[in-house]
N, C-alpha and C. Protein backbone atom coordinates (compact mmCIF):
# COMPACT_ATOMS: atom_id res chain seq x y z
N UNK A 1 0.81 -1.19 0.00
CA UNK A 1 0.00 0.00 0.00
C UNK A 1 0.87 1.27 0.00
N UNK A 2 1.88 1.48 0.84
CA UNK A 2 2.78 2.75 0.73
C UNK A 2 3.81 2.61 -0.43
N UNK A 3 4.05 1.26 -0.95
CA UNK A 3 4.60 1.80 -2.34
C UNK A 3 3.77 2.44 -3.42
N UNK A 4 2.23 2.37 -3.53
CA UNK A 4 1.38 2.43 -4.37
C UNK A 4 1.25 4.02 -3.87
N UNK A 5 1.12 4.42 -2.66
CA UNK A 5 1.15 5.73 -2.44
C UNK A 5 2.07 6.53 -3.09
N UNK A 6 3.47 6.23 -2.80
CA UNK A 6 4.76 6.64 -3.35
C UNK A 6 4.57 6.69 -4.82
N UNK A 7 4.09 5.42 -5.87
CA UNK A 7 3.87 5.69 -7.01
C UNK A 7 3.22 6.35 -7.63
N UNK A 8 1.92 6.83 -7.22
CA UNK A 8 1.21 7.62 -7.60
C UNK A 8 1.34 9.13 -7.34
N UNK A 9 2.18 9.42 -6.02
CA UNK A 9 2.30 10.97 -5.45
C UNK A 9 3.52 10.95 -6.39
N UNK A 10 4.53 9.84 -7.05
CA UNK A 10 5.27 10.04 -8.11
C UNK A 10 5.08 10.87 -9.52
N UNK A 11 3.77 9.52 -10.50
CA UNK A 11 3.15 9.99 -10.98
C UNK A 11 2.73 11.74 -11.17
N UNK A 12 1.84 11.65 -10.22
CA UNK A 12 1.55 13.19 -9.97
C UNK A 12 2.48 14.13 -10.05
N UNK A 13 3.85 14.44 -9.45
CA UNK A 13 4.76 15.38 -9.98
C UNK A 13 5.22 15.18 -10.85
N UNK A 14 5.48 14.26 -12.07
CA UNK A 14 6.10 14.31 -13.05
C UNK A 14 4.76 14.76 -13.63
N UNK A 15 3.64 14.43 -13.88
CA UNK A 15 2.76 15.02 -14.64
C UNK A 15 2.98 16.68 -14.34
N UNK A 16 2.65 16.76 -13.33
CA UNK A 16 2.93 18.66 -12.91
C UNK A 16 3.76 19.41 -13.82
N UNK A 17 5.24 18.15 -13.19
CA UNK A 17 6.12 19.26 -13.96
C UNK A 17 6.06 19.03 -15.89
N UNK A 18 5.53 18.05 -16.20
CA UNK A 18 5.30 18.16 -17.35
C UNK A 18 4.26 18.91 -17.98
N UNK A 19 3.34 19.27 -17.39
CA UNK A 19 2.73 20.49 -17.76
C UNK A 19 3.26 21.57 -17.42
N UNK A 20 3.81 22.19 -16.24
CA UNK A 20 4.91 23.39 -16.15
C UNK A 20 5.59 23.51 -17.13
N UNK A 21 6.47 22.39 -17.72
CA UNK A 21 7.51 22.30 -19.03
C UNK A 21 6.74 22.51 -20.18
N UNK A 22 5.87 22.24 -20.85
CA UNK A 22 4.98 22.48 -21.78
C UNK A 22 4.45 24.05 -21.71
N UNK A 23 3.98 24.46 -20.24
CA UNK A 23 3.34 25.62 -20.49
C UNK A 23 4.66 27.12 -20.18
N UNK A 24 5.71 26.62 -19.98
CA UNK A 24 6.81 27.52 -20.14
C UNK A 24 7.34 27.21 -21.59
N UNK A 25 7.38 26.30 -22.65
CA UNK A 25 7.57 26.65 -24.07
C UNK A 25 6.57 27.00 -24.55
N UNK A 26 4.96 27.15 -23.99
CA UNK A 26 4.47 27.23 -25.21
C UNK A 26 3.98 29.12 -24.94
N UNK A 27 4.77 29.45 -23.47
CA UNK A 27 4.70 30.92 -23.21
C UNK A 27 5.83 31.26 -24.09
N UNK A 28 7.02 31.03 -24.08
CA UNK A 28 8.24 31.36 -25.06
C UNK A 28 7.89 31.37 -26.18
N UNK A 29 7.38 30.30 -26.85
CA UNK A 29 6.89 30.57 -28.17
C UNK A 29 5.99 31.48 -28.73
N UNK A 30 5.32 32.01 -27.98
CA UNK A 30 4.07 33.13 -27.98
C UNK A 30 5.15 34.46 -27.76
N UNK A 31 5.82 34.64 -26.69
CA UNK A 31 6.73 35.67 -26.67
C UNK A 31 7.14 36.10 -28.15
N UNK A 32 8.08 34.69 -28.19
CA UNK A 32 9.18 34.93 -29.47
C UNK A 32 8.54 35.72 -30.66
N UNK A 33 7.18 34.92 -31.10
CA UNK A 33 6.20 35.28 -32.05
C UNK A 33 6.38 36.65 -32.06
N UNK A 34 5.46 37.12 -30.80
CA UNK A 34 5.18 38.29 -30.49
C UNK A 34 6.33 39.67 -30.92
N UNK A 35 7.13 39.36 -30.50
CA UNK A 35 8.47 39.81 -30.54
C UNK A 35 8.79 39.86 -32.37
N UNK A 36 8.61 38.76 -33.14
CA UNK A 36 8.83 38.95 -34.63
C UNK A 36 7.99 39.11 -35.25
N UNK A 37 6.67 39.50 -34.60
CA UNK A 37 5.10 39.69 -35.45
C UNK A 37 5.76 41.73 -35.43
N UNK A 38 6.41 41.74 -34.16
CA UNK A 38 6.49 43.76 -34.21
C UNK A 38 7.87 44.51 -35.01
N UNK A 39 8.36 43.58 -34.99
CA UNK A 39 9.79 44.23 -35.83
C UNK A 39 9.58 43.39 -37.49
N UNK A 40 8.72 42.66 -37.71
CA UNK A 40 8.24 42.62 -39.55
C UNK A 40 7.43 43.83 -39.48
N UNK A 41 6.35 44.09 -38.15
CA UNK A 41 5.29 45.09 -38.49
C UNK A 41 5.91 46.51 -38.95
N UNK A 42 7.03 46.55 -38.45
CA UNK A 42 8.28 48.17 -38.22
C UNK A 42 8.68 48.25 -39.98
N UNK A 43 9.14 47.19 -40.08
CA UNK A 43 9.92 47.15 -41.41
C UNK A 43 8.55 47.25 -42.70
N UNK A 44 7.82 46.50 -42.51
CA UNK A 44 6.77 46.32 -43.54
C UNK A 44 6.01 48.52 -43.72
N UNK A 45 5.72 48.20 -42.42
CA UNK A 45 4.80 49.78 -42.40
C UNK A 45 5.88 50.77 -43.26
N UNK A 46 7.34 50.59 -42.83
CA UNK A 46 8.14 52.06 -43.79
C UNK A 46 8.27 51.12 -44.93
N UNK A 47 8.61 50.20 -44.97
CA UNK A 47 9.00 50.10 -46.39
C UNK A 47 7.23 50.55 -47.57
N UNK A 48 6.81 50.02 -46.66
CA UNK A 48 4.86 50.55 -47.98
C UNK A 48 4.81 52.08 -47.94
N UNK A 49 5.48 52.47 -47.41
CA UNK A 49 5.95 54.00 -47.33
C UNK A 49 6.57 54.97 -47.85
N UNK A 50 7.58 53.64 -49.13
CA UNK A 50 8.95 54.20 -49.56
C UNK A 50 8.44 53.79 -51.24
N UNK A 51 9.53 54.36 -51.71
CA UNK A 51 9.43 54.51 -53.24
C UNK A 51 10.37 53.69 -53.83
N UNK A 52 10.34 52.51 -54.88
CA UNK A 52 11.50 52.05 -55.64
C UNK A 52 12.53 52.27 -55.54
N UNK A 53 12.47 53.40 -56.76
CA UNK A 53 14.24 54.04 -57.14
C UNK A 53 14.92 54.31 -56.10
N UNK A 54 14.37 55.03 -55.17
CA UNK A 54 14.38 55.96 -53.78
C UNK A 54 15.12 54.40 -52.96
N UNK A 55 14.61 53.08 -52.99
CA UNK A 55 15.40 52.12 -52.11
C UNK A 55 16.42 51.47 -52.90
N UNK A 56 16.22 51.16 -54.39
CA UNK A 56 17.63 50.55 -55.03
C UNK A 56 18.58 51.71 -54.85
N UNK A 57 18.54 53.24 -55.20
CA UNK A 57 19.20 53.67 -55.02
C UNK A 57 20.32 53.92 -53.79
N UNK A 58 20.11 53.53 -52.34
CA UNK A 58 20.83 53.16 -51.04
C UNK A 58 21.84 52.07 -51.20
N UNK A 59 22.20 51.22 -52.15
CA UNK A 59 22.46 49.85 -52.08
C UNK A 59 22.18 48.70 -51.23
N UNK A 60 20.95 48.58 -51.42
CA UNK A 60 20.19 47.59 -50.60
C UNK A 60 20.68 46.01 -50.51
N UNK A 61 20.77 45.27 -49.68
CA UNK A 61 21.54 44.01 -49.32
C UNK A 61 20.34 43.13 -48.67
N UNK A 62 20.78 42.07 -48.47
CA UNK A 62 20.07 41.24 -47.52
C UNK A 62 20.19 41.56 -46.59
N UNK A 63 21.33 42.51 -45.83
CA UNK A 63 21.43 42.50 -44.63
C UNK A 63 21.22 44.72 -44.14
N UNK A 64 21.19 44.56 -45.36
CA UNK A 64 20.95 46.41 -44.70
C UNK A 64 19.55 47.35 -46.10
N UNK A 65 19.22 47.94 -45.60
CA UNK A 65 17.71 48.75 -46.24
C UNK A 65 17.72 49.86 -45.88
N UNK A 66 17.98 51.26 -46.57
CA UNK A 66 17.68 52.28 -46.30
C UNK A 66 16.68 52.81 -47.02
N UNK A 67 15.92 53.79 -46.60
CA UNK A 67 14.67 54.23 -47.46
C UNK A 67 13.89 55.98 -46.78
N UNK A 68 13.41 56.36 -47.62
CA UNK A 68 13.01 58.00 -47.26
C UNK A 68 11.42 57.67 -47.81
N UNK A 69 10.76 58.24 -46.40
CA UNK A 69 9.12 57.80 -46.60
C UNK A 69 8.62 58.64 -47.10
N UNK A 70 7.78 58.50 -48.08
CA UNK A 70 6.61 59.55 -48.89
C UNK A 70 5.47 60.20 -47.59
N UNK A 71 5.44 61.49 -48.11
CA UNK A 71 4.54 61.75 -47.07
C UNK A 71 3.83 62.34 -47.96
N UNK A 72 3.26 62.47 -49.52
CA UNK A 72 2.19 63.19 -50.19
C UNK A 72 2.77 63.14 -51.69
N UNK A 73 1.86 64.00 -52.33
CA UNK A 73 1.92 64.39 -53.56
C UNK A 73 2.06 65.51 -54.34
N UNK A 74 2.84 66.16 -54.61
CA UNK A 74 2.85 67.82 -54.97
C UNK A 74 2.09 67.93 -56.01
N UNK A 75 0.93 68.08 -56.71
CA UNK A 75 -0.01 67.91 -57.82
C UNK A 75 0.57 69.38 -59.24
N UNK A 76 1.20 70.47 -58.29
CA UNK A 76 1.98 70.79 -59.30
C UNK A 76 2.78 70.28 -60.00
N UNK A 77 4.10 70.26 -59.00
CA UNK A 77 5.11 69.08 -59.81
C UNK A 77 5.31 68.35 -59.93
N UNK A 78 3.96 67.36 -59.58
CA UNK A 78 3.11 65.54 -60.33
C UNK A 78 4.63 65.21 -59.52
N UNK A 79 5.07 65.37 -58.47
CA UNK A 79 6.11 64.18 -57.83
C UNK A 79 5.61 64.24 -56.07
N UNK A 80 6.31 63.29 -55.70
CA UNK A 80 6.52 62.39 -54.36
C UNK A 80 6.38 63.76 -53.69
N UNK A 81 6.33 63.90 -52.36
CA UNK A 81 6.92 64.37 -51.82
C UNK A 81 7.71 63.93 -50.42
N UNK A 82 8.45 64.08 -50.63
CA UNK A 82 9.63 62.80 -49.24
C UNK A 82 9.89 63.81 -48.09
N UNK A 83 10.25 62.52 -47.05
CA UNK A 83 10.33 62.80 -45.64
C UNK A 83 11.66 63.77 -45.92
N UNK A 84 11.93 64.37 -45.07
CA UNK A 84 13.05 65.07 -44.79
C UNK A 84 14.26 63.91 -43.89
N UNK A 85 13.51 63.05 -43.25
CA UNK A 85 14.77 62.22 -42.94
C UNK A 85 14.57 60.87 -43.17
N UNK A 86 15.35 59.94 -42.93
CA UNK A 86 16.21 58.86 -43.70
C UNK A 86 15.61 57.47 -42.78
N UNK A 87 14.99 56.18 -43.24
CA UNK A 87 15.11 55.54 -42.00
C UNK A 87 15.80 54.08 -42.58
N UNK A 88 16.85 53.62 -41.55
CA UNK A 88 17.84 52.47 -42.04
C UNK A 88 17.46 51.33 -41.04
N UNK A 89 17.94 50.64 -41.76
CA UNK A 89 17.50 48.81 -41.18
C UNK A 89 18.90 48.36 -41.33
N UNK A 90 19.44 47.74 -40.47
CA UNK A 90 20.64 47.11 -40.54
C UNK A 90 20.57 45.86 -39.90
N UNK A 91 21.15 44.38 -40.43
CA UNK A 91 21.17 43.27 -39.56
C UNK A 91 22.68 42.90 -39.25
N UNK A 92 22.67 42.62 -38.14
CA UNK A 92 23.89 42.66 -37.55
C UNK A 92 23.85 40.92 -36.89
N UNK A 93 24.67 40.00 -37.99
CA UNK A 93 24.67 38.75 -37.53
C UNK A 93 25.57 38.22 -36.28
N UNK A 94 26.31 39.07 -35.97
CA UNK A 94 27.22 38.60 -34.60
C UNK A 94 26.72 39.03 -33.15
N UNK A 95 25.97 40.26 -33.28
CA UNK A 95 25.12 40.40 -32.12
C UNK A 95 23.47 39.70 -32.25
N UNK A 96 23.54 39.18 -33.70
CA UNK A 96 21.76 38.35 -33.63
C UNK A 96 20.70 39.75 -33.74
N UNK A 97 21.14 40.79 -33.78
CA UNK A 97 20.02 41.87 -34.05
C UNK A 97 19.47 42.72 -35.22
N UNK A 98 18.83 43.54 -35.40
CA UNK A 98 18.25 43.86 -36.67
C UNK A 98 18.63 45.68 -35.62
N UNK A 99 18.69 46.78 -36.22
CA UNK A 99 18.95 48.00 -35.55
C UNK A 99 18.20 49.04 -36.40
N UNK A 100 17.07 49.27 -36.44
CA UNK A 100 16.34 50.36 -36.90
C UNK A 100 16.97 51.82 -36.52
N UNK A 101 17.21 52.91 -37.70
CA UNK A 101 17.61 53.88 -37.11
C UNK A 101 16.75 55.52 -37.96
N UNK A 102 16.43 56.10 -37.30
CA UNK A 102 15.99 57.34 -37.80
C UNK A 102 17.01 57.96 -38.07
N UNK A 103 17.45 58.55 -39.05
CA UNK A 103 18.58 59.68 -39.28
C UNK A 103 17.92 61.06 -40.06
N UNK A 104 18.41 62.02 -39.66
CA UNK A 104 18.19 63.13 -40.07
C UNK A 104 19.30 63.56 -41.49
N UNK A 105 18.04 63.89 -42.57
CA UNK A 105 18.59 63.96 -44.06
C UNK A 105 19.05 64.91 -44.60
N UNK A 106 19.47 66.35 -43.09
CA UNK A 106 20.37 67.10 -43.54
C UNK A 106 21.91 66.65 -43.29
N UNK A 107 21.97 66.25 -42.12
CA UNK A 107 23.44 66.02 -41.68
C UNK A 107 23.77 64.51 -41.04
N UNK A 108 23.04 63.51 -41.32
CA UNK A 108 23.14 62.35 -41.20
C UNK A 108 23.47 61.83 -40.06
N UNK A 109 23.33 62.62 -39.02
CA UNK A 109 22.93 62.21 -37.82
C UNK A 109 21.90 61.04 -37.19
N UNK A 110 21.84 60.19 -36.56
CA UNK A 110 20.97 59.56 -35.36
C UNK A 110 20.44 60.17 -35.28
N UNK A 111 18.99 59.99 -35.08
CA UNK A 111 18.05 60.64 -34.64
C UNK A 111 17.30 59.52 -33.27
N UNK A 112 16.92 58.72 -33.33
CA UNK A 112 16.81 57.63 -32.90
C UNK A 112 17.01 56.24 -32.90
N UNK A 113 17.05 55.41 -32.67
CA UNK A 113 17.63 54.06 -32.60
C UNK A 113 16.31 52.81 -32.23
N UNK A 114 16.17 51.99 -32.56
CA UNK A 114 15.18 50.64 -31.81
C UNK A 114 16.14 49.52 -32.40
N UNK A 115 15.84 48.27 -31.82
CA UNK A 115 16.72 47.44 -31.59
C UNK A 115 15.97 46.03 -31.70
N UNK A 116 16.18 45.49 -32.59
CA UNK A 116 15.32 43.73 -32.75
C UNK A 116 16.24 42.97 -32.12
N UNK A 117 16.08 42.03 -31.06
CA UNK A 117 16.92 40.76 -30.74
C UNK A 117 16.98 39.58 -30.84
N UNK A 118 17.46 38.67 -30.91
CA UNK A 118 17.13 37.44 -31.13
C UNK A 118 16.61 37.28 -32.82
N UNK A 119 17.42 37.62 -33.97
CA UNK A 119 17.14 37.53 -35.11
C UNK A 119 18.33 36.83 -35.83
N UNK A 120 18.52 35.44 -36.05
CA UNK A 120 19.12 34.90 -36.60
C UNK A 120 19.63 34.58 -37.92
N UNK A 121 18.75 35.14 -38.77
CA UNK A 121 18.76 35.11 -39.92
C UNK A 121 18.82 36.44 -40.64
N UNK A 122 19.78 36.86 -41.90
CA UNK A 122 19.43 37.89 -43.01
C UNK A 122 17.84 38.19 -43.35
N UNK A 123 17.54 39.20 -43.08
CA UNK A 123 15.85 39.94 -43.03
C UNK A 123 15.49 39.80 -44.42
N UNK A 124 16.33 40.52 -45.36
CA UNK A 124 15.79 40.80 -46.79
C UNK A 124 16.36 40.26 -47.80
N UNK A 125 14.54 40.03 -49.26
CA UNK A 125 15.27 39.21 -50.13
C UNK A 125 14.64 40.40 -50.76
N UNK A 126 14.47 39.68 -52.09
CA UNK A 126 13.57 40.06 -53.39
C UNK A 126 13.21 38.89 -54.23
N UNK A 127 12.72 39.49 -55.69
CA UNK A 127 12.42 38.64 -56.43
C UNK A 127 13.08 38.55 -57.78
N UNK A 128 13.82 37.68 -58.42
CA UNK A 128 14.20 37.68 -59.44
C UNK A 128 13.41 37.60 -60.68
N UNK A 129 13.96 37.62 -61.98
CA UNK A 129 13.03 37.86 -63.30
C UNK A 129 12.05 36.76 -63.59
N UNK A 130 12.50 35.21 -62.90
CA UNK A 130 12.02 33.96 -62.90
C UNK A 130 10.95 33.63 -61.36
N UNK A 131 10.83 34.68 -60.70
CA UNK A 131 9.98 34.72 -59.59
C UNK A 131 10.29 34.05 -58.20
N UNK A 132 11.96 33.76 -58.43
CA UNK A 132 12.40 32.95 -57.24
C UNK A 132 12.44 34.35 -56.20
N UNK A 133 12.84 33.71 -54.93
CA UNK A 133 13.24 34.25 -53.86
C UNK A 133 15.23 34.41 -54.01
N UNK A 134 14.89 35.69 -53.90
CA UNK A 134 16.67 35.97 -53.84
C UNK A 134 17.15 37.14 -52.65
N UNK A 135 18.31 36.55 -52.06
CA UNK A 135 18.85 38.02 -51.29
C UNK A 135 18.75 39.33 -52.04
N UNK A 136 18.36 40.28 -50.88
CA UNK A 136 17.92 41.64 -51.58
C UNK A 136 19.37 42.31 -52.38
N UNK A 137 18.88 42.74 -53.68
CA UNK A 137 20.35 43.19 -54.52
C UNK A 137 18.83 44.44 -55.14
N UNK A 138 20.08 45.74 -55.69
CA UNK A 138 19.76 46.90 -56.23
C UNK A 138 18.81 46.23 -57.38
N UNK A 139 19.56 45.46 -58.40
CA UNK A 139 18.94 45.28 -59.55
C UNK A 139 17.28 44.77 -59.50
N UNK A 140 17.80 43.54 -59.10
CA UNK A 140 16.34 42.32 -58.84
C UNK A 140 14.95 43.47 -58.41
N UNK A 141 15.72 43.97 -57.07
CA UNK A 141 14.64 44.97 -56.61
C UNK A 141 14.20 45.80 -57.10
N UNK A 142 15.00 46.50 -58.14
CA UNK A 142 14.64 47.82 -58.61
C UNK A 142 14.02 47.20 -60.04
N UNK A 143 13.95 46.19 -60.54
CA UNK A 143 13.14 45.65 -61.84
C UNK A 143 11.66 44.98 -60.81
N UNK A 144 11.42 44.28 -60.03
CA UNK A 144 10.67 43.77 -59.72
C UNK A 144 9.64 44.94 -58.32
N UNK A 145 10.21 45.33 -57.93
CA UNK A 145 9.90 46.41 -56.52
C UNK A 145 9.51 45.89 -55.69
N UNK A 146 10.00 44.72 -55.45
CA UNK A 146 9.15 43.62 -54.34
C UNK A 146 10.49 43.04 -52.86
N UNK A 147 9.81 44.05 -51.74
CA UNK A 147 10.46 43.47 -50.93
C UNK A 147 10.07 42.24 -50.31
N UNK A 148 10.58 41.45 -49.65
CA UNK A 148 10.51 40.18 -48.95
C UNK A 148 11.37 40.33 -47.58
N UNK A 149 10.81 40.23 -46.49
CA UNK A 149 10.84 40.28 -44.95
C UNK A 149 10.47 39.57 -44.55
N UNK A 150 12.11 38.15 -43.84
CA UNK A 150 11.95 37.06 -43.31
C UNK A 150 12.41 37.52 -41.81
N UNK A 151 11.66 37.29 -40.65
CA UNK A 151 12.16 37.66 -39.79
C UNK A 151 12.45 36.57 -38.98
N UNK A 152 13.47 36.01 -38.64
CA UNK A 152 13.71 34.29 -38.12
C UNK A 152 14.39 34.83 -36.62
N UNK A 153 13.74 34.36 -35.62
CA UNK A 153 14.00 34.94 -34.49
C UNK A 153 14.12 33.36 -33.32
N UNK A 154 15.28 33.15 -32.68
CA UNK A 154 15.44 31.80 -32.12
C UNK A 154 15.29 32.44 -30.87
N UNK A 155 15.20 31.45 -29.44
CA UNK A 155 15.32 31.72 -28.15
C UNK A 155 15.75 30.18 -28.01
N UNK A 156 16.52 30.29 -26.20
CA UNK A 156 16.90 28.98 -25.56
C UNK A 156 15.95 29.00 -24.34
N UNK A 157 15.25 27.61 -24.24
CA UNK A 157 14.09 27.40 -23.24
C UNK A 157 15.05 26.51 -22.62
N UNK A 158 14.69 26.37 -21.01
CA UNK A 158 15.13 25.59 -20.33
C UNK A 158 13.93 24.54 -20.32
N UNK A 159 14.61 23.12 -19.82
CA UNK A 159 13.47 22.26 -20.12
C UNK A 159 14.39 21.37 -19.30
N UNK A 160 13.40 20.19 -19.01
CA UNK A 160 14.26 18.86 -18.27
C UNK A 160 14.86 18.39 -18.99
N UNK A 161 16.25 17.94 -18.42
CA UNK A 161 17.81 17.44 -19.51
C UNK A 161 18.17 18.18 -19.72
N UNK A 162 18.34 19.58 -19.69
CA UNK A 162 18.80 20.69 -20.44
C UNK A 162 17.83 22.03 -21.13
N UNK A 163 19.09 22.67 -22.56
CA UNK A 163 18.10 23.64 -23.14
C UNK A 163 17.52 23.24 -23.88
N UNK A 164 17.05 23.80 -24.93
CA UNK A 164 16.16 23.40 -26.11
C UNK A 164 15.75 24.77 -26.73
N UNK A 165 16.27 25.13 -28.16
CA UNK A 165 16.33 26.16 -28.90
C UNK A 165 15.01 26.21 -29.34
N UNK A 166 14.01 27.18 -29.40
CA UNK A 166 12.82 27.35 -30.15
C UNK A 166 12.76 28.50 -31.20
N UNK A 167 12.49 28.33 -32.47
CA UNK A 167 12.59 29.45 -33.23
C UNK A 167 11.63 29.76 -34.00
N UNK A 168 11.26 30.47 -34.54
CA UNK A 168 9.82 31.34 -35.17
C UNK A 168 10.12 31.99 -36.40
N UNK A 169 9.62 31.73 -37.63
CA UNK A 169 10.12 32.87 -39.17
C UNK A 169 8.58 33.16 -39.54
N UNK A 170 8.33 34.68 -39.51
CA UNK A 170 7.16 35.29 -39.99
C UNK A 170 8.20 35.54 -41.20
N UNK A 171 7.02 35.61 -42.18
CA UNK A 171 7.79 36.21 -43.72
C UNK A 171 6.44 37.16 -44.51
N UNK A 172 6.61 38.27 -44.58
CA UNK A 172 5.68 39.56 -45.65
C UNK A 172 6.35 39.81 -46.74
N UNK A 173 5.89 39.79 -47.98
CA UNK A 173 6.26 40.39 -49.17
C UNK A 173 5.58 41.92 -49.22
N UNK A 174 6.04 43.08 -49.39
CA UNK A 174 5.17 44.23 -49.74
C UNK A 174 5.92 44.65 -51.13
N UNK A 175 4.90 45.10 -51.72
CA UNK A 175 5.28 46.06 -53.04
C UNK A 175 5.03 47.18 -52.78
N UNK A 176 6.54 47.54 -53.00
CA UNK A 176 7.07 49.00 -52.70
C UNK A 176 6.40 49.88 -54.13
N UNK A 177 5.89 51.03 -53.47
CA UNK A 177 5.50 51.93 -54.68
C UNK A 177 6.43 52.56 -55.63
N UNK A 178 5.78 52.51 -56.83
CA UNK A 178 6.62 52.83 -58.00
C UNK A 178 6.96 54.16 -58.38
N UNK A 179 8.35 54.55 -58.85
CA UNK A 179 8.59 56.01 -58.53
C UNK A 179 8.28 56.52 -59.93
């Protein structure tokens, strides 16, 4: 009878902690999400903001995006009319981050800074003439105007036996407006 006690008050904490273990990855995983649902949302909102020529012209990469947001239309001189300052995307694979920066488009100053973490992967592609997926290059982009924003964001969960890496890739295509 008291081994059967022992087995079952056994039972019972490994079930516990196996639901504790389950419901601490499946909070991490909701985090992580969370976390790469707002820095695609950052990148997507300026880039639908920005103009073609206006982004091949920066030398755009897989790993860096600069771009100047439209804020209207001058109906006199039938053109854009652009932000006065500059906003850059940079991925930085040795710190794992993505670094959003406002700069001011007289003197190229910082203006502000935000900071993505936990991003493992190159952010930007495009599309080539054959409709594949390619790292973002001037040309591809500036014939097709189609950005692509993979945002692959890992974390380490603790778990019984050890860690256990969990990772998350939201991906948006936007078409950038034509200049």
């Amino acid at each position: 009878m008291f081994f059967m006690v022992i087995l079952i008050g056994a039972g019972l904490m490994l079930a516990l902690n196996m639901g504790e273990l389950s419901n601490s990855i499946s909070s991490a995983k909701a985090d992580l999400q969370a976390d790469a649902r707002l820095a695609l949302e950052w990148i997507v909102r300026d880039a639908r903001q920005a103009v073609v020529y206006q982004v091949a012209n920066n030398n755009p990469s897989s790993t860096y995006i600069k771009l100047q947001q439209v804020q209207g239309w001058d109906t006199g001189a039938e053109a854009w009319v652009m932000s006065a300052d500059l906003i850059e995307y940079e991925y930085d694979a040795s710190q794992q981050k993505i670094v959003r920066r406002l700069i001011d488009g007289t003197n190229g100053q910082t203006l502000q800074s935000w900071e993505f973490y936990n991003v493992v992967d190159v952010p930007f592609y495009t599309m080539d003439l054959n409709n594949n997926t390619v790292p973002l290059n001037k040309d591809d982009f500036n014939t097709c105007g189609k950005l692509i924003i993979m945002i692959t964001k890992q974390k380490q969960v603790h778990e019984l036996g050890g860690n256990r890496d969990i990772s998350i890739t939201l991906r948006e295509l936007v078409k950038v407006r034509n200049g």
